[in-house]
Protein backbone atom coordinates (compact mmCIF):
# COMPACT_ATOMS: atom_id res chain seq x y z
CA UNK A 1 99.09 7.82 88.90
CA UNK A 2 102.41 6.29 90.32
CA UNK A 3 102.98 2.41 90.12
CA UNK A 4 104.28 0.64 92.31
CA UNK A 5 105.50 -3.37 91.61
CA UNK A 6 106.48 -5.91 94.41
CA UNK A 7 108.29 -9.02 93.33
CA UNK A 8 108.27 -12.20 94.94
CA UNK A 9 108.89 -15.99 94.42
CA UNK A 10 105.69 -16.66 93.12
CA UNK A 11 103.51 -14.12 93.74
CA UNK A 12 100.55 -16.21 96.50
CA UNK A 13 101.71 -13.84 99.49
CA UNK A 14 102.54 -11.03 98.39
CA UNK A 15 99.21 -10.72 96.40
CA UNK A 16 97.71 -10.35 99.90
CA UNK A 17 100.04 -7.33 100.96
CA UNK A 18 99.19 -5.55 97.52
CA UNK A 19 95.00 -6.24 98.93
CA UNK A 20 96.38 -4.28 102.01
CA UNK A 21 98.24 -1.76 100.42
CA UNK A 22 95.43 -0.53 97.90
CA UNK A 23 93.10 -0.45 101.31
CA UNK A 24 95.32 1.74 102.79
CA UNK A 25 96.07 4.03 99.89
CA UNK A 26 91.83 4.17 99.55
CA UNK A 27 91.86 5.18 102.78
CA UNK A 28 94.35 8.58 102.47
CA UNK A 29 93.21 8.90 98.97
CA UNK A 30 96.48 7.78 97.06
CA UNK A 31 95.77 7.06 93.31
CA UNK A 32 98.60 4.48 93.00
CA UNK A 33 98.64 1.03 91.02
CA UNK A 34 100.19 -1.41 92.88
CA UNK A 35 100.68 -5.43 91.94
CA UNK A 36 102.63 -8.32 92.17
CA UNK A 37 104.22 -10.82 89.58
CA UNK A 38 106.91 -13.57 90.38
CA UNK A 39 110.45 -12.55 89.46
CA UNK A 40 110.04 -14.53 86.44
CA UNK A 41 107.77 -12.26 84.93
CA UNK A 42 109.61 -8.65 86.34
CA UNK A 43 112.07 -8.15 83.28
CA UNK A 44 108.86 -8.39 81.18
CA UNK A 45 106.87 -6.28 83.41
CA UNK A 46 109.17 -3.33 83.26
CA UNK A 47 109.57 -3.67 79.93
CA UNK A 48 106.11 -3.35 79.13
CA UNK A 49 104.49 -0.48 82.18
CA UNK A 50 105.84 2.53 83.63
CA UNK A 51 106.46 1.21 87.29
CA UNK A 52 107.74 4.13 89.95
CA UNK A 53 108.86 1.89 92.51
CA UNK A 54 109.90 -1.98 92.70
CA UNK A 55 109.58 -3.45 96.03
CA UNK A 56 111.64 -7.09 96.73
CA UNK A 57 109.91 -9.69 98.92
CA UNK A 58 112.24 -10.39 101.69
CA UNK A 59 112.51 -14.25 99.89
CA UNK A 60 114.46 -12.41 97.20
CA UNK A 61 115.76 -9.93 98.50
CA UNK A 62 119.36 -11.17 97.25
CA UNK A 63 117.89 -9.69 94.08
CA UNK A 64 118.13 -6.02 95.60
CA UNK A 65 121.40 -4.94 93.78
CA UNK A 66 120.85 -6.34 90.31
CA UNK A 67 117.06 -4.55 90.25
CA UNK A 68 118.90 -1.61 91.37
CA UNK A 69 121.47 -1.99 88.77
CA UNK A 70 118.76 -2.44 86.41
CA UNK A 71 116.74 0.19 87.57
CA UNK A 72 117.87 3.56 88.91
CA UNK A 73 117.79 6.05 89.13
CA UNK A 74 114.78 6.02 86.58
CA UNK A 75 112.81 3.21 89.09
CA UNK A 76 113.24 3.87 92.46
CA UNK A 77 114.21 -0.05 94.17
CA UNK A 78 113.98 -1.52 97.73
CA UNK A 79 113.32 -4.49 99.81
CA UNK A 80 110.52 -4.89 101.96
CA UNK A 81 110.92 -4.76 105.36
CA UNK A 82 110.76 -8.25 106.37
CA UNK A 83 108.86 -7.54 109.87
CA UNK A 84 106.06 -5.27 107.55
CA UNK A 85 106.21 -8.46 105.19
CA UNK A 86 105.39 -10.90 107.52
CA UNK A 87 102.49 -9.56 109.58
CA UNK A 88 101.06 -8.09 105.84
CA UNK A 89 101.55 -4.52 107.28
CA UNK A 90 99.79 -2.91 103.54
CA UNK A 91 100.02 0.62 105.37
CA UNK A 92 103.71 0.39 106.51
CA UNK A 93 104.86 -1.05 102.90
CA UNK A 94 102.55 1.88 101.21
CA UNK A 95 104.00 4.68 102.89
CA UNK A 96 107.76 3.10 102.62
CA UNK A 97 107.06 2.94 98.45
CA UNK A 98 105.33 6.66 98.43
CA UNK A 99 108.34 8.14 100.95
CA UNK A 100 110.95 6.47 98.51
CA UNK A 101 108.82 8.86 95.63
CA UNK A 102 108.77 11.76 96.94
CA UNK A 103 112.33 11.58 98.99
């Protein structure tokens, strides 16, 4: 099972998108785990879980080269796109995080 992590400010709307994304991996039958934490709680997170992919919010998306420092090439890191982001587009933001696996 791959894992995917978003990060966000605090977590409220992004919580939503990870509702959408898990419908739309149901729906083509992806086993993934996906969730959300604030950035406050990210270091801890990938400490703790092996995470495939970290999505960025578009609010912290000025984060995107110090996760990627961080990260790769073990984690594969992006933003979200901020249009996919902001009308909660769960299928978009799914098949962005599996592409970035298997690419």
């Amino acid at each position: 099972m791959k894992t995917i992590m978003l990060v966000c400010n605090a977590g409220m709307s992004t919580s939503m998108l990870v509702t959408k994304m898990q419908t739309a991996a149901a729906e083509i039958g992806e086993e993934v785990d996906i969730f959300a934490v604030p950035v406050s709680e990210a270091d801890h997170e990938l400490a703790d879980k092996r995470i495939d992919v970290v999505l960025l919010g578009p609010q912290v998306k000025f984060l995107l080269n110090e996760f990627k420092e961080k990260c790769e090439p073990a984690i594969k890191v992006d933003a979200i796109n901020m249009m996919d982001y902001g009308v909660m587009n769960g299928k978009n933001v799914l098949n962005t995080a599996l592409s970035m696996l298997n690419g």
